[in-house]
N, C-alpha and C. Protein backbone atom coordinates (compact mmCIF):
# COMPACT_ATOMS: atom_id res chain seq x y z
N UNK A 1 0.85 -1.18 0.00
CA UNK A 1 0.00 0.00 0.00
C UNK A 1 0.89 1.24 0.00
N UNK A 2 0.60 2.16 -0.65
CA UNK A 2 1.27 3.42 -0.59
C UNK A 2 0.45 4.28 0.04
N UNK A 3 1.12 5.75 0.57
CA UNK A 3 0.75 6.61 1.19
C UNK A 3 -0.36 7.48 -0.15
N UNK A 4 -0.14 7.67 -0.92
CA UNK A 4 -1.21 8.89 -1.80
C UNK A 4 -2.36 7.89 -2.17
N UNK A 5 -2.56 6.66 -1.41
CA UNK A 5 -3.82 6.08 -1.87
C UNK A 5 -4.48 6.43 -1.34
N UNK A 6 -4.38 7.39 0.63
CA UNK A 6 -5.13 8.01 1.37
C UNK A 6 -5.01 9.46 1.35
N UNK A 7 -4.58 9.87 0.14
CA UNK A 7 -4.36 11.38 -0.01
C UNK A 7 -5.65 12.02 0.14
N UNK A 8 -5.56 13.21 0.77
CA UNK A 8 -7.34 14.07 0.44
C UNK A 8 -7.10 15.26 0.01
N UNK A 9 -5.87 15.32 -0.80
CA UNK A 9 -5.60 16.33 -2.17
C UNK A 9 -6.38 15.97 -3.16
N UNK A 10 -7.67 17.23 -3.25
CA UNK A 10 -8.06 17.00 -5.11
C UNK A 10 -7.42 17.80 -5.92
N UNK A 11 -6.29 17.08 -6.61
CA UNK A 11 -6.05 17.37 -7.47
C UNK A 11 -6.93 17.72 -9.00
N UNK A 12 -7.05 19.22 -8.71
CA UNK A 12 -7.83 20.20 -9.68
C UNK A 12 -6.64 20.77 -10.76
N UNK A 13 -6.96 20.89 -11.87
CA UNK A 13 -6.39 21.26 -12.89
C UNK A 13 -7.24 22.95 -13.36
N UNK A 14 -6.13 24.07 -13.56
CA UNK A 14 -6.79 25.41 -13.94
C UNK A 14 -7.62 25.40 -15.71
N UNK A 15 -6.70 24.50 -16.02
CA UNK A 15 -7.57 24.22 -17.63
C UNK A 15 -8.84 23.70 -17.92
N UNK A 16 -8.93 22.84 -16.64
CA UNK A 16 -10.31 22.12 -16.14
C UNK A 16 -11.51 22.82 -16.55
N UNK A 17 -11.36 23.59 -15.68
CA UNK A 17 -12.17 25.24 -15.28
C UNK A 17 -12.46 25.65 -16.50
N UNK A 18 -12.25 25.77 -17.81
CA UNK A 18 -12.52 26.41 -18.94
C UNK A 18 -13.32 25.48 -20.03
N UNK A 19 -13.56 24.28 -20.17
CA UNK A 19 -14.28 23.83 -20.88
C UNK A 19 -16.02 23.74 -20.03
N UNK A 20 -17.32 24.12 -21.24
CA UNK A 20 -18.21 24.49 -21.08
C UNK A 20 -19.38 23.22 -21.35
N UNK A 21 -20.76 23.25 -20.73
CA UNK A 21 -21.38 22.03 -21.24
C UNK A 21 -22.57 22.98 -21.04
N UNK A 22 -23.38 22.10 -21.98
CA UNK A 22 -24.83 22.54 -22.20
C UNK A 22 -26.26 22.11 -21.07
N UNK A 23 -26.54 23.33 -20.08
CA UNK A 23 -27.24 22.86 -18.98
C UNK A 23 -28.70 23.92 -19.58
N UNK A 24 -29.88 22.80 -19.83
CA UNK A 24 -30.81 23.77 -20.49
C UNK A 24 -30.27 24.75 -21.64
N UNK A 25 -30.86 25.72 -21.21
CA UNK A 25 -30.56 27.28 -22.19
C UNK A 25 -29.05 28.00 -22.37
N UNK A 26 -28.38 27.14 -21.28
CA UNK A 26 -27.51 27.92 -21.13
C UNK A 26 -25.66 27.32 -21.01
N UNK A 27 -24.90 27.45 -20.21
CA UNK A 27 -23.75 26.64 -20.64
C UNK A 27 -23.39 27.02 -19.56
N UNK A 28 -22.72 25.87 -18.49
CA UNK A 28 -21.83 25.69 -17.16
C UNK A 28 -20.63 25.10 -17.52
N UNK A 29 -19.76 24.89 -16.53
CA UNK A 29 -18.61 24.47 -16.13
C UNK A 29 -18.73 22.94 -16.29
N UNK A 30 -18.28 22.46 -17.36
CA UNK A 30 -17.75 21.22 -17.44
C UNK A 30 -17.46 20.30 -16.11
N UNK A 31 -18.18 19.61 -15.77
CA UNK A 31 -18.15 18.61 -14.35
C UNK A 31 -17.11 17.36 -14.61
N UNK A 32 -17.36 17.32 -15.90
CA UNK A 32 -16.98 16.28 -16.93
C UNK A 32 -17.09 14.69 -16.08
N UNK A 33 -18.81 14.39 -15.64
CA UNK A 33 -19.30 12.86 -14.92
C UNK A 33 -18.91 12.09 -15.92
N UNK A 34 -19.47 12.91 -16.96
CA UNK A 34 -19.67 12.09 -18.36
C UNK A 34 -18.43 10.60 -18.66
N UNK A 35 -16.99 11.26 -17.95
CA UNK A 35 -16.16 10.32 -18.65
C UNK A 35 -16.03 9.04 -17.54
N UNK A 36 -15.14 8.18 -18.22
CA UNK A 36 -14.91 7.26 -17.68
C UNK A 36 -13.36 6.59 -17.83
N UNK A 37 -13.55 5.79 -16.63
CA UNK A 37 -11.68 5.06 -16.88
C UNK A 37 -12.14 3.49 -16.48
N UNK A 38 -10.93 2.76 -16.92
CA UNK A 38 -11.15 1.40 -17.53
C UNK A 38 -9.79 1.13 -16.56
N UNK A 39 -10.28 -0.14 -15.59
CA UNK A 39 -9.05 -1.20 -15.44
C UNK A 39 -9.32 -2.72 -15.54
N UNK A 40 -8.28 -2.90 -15.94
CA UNK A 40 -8.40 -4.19 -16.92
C UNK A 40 -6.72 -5.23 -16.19
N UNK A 41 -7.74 -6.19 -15.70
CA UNK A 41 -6.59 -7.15 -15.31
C UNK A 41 -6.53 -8.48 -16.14
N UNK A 42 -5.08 -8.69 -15.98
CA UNK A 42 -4.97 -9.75 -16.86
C UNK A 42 -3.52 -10.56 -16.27
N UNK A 43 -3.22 -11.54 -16.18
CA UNK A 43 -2.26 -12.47 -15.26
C UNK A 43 -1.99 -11.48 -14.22
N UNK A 44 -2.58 -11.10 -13.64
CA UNK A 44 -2.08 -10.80 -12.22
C UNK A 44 -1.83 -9.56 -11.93
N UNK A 45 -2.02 -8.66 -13.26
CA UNK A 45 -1.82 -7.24 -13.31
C UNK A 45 -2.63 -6.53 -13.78
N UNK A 46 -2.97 -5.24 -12.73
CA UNK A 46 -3.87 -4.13 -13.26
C UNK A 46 -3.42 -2.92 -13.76
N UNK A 47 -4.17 -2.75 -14.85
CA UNK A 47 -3.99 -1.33 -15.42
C UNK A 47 -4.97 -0.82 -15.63
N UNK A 48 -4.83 0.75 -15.55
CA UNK A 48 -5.37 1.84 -15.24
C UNK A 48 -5.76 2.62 -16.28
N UNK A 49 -6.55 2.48 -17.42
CA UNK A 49 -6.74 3.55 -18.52
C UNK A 49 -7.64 5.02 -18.55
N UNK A 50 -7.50 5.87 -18.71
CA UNK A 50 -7.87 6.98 -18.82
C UNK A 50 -8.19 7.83 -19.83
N UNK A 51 -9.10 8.80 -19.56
CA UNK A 51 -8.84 9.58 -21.07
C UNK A 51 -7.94 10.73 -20.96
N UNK A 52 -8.01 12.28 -21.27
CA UNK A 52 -7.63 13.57 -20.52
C UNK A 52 -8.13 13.50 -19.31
N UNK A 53 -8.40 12.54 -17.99
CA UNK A 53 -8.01 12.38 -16.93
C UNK A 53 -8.44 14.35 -16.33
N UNK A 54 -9.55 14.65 -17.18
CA UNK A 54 -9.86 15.86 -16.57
C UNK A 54 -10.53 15.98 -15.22
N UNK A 55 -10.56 14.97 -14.44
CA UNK A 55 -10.94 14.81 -13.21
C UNK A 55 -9.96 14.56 -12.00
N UNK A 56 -8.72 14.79 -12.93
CA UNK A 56 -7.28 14.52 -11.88
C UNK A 56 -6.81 12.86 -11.77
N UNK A 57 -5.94 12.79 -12.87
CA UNK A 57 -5.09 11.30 -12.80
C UNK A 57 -4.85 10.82 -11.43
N UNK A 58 -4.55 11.99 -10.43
CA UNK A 58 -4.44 11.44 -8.87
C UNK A 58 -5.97 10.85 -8.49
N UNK A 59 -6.98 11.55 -8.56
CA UNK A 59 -8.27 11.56 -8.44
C UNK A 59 -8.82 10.21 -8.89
N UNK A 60 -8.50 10.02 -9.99
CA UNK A 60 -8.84 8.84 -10.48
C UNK A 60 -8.41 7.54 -10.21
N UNK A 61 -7.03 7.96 -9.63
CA UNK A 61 -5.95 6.51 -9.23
C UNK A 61 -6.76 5.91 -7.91
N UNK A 62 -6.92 7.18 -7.50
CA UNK A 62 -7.27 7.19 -5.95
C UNK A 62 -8.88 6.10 -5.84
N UNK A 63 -9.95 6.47 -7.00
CA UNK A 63 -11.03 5.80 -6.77
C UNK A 63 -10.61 4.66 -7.61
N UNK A 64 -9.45 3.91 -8.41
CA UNK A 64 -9.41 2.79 -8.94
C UNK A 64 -9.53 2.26 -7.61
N UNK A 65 -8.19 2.16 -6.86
CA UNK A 65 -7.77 1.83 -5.54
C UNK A 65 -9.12 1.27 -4.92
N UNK A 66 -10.25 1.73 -5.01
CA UNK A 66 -11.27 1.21 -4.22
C UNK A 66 -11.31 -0.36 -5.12
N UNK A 67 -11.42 -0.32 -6.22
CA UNK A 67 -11.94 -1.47 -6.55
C UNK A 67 -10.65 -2.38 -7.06
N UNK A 68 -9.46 -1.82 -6.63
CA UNK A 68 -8.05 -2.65 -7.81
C UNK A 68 -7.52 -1.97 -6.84
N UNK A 69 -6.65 -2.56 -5.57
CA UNK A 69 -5.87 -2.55 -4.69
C UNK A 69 -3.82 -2.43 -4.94
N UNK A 70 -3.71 -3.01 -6.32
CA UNK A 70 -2.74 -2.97 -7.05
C UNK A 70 -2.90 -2.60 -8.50
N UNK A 71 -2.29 -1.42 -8.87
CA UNK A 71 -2.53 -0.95 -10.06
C UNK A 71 -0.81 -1.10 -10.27
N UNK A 72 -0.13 -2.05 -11.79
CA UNK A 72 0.50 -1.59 -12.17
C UNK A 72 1.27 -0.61 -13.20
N UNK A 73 0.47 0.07 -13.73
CA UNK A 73 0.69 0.75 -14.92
C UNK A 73 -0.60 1.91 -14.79
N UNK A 74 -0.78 3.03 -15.47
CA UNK A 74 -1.64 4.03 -15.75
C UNK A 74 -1.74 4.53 -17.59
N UNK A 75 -2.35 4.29 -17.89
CA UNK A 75 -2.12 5.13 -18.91
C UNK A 75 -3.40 6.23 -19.31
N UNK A 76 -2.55 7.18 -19.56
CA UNK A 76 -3.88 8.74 -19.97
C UNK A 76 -3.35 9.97 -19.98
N UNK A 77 -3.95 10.49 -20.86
CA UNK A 77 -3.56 12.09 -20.39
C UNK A 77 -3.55 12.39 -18.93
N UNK A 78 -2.96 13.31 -18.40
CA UNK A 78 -3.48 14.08 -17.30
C UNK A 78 -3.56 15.75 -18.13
N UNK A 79 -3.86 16.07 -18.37
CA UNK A 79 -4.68 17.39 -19.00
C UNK A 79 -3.90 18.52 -18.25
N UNK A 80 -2.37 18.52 -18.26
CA UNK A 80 -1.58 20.11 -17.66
C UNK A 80 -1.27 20.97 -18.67
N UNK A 81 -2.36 20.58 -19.81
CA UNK A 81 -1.92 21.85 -20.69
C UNK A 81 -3.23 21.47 -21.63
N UNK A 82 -3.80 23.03 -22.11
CA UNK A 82 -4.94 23.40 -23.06
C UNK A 82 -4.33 23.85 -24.28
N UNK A 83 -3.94 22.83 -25.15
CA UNK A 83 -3.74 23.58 -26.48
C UNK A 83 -4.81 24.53 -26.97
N UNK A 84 -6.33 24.73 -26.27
CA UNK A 84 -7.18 25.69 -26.55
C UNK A 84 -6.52 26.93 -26.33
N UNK A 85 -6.04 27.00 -25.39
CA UNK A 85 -5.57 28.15 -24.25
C UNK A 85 -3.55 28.59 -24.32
N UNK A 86 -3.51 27.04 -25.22
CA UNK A 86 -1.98 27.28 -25.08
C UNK A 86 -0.81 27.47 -23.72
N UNK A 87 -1.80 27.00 -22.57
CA UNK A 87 -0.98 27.43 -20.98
C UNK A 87 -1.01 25.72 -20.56
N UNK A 88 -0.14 25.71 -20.20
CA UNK A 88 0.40 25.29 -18.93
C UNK A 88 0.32 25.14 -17.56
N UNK A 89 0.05 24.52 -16.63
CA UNK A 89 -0.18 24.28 -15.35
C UNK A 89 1.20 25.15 -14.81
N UNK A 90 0.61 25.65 -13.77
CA UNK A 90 2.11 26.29 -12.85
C UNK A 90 3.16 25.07 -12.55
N UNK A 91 4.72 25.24 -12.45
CA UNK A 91 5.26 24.39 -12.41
C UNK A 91 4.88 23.61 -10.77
N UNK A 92 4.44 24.72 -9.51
CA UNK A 92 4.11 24.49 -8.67
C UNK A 92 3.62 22.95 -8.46
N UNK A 93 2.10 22.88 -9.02
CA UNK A 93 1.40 22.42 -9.18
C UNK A 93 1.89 20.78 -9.94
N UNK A 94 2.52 21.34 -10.90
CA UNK A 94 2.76 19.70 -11.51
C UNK A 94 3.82 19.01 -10.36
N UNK A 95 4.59 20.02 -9.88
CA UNK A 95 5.53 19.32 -9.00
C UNK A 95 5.03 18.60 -7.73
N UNK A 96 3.78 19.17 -7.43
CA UNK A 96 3.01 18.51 -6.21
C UNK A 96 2.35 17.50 -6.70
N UNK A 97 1.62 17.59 -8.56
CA UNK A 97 1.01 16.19 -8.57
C UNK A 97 2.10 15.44 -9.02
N UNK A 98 3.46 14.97 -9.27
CA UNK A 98 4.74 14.56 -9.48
C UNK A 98 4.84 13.82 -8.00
N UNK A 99 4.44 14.38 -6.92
CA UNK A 99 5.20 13.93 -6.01
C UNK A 99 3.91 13.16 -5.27
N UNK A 100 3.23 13.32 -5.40
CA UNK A 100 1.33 12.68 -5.21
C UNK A 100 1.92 11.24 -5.93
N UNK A 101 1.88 11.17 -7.41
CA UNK A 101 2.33 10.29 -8.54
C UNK A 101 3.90 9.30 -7.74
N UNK A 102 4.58 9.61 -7.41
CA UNK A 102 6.02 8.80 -6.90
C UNK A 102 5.44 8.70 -5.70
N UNK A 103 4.25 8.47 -5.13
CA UNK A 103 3.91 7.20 -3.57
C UNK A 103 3.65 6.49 -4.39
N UNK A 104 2.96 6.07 -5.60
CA UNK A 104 2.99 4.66 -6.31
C UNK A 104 3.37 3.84 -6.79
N UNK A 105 2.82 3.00 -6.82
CA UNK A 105 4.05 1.82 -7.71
C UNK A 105 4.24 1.66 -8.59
N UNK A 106 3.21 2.05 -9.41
CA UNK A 106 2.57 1.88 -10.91
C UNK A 106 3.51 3.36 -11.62
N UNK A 107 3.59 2.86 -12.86
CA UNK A 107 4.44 3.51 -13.94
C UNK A 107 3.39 3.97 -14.66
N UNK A 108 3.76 5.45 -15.17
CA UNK A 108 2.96 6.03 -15.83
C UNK A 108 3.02 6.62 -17.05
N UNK A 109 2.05 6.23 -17.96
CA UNK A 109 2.11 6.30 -19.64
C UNK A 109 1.45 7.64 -19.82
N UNK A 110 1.79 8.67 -20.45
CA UNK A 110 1.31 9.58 -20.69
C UNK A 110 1.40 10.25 -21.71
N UNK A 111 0.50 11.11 -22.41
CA UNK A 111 0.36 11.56 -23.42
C UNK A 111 0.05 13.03 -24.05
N UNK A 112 -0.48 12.78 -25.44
CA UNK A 112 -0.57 14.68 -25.78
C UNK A 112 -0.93 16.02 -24.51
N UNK A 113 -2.20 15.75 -24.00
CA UNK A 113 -2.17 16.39 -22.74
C UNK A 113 -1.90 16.89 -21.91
N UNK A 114 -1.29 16.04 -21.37
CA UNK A 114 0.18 16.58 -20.42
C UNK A 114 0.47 17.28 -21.22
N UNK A 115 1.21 17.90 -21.80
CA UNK A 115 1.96 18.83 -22.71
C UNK A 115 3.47 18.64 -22.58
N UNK A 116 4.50 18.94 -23.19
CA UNK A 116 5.96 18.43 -22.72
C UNK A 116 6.52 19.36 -21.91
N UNK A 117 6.55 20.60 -21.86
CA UNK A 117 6.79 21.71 -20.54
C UNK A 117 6.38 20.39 -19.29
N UNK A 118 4.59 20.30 -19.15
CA UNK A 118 4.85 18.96 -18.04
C UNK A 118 4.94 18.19 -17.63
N UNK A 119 5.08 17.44 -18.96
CA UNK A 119 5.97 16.17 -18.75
C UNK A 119 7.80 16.23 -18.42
N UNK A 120 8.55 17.34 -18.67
CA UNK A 120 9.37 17.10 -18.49
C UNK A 120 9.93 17.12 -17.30
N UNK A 121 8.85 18.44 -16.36
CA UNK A 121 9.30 19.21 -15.34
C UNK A 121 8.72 17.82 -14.04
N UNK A 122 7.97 16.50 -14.58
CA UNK A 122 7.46 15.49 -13.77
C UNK A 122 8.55 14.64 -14.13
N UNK A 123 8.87 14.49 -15.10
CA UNK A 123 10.09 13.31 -15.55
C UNK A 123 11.46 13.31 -14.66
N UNK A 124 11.45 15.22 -14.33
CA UNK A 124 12.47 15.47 -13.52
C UNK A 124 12.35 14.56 -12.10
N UNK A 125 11.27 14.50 -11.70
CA UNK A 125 10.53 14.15 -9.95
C UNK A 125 10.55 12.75 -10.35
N UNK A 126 9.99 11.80 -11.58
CA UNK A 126 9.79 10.75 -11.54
C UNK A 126 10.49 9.70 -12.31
N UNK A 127 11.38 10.33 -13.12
CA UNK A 127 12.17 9.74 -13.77
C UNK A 127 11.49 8.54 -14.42
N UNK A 128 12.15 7.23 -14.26
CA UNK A 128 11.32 6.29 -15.37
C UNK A 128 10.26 5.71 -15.05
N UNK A 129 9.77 6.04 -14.23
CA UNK A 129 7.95 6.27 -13.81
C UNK A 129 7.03 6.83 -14.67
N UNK A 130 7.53 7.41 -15.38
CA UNK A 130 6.36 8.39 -16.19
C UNK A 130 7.34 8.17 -17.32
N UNK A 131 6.40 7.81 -18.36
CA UNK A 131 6.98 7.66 -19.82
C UNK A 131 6.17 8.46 -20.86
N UNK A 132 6.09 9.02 -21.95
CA UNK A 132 5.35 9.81 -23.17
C UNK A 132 4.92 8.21 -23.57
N UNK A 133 3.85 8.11 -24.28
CA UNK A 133 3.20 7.47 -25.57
C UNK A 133 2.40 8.01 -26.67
N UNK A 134 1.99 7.51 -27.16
CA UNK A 134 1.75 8.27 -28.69
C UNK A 134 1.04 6.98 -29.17
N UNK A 135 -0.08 7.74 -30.43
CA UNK A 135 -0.85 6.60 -31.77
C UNK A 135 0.46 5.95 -31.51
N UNK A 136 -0.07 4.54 -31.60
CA UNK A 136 1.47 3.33 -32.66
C UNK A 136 2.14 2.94 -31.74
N UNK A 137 2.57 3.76 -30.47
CA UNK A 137 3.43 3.09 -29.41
C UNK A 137 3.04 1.62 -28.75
N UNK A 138 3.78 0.75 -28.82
CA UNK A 138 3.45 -0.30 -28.04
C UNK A 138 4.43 -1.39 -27.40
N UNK A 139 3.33 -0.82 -25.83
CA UNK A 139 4.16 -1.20 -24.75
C UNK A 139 3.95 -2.31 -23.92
N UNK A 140 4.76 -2.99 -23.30
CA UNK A 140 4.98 -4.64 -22.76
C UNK A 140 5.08 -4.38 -21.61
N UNK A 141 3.76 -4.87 -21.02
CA UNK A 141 3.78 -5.08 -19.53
C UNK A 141 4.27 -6.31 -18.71
């Protein structure tokens, strides 16, 4: 068991905050219930799939954990950057979910989303814990 499986950091993202949904007449703040994440075991190992993880990759790890006690792998965006918006998460911020991310055990696949400003500035904190993937990549668990 690791320590950030009892974290009561919600990890909130500022990019979050800017996508809009249709409530009646009018348009709110993206809650984003709508999505979903997938773990999928197979000989003895769980993984963790995600989409843009706009609900906080910590957030999400955290409610696998209820139902998948061992997660080895993650894969998903975590959403620290809005190519809408072109910004970036404060480095602050990625460095705290970086260090949320290294109480686990599980290695993490990540993608367009993240953006590379924060993937790199997490790669720094997590080194080969956190890997980029891409269309076509394929990886051996």
């Amino acid at each position: 068991m690791c320590i950030g499986k009892d974290s009561k950091e919600n990890f909130d993202t500022q990019s979050n905050r800017v996508p809009l949904k249709k409530s009646l007449d009018s348009y709110v703040q993206d809650d984003f219930a709508h999505e979903q994440s997938l773990i999928v075991t197979e000989k003895g190992k769980s993984v963790l799939f995600s989409g843009c993880s706009h609900k906080g990759v910590a957030n999400i790890l955290r409610t696998a954990y209820k139902y998948q006690p061992v997660i080895k792998a993650v894969f998903g965006g975590f959403h620290l950057y809005s190519p809408s918006t072109n910004v970036t998460e404060p480095a602050e911020a990625i460095q705290r979910l970086a260090q949320e991310l290294s109480q686990h055990d599980a290695v993490f696949y990540t993608c367009h989303c993240t953006g590379n400003i924060a993937f790199e500035i997490m790669r720094g904190s997590l080194g080969d814990k956190i890997q980029y993937f891409s269309t076509g990549s394929a990886i051996e668990l």
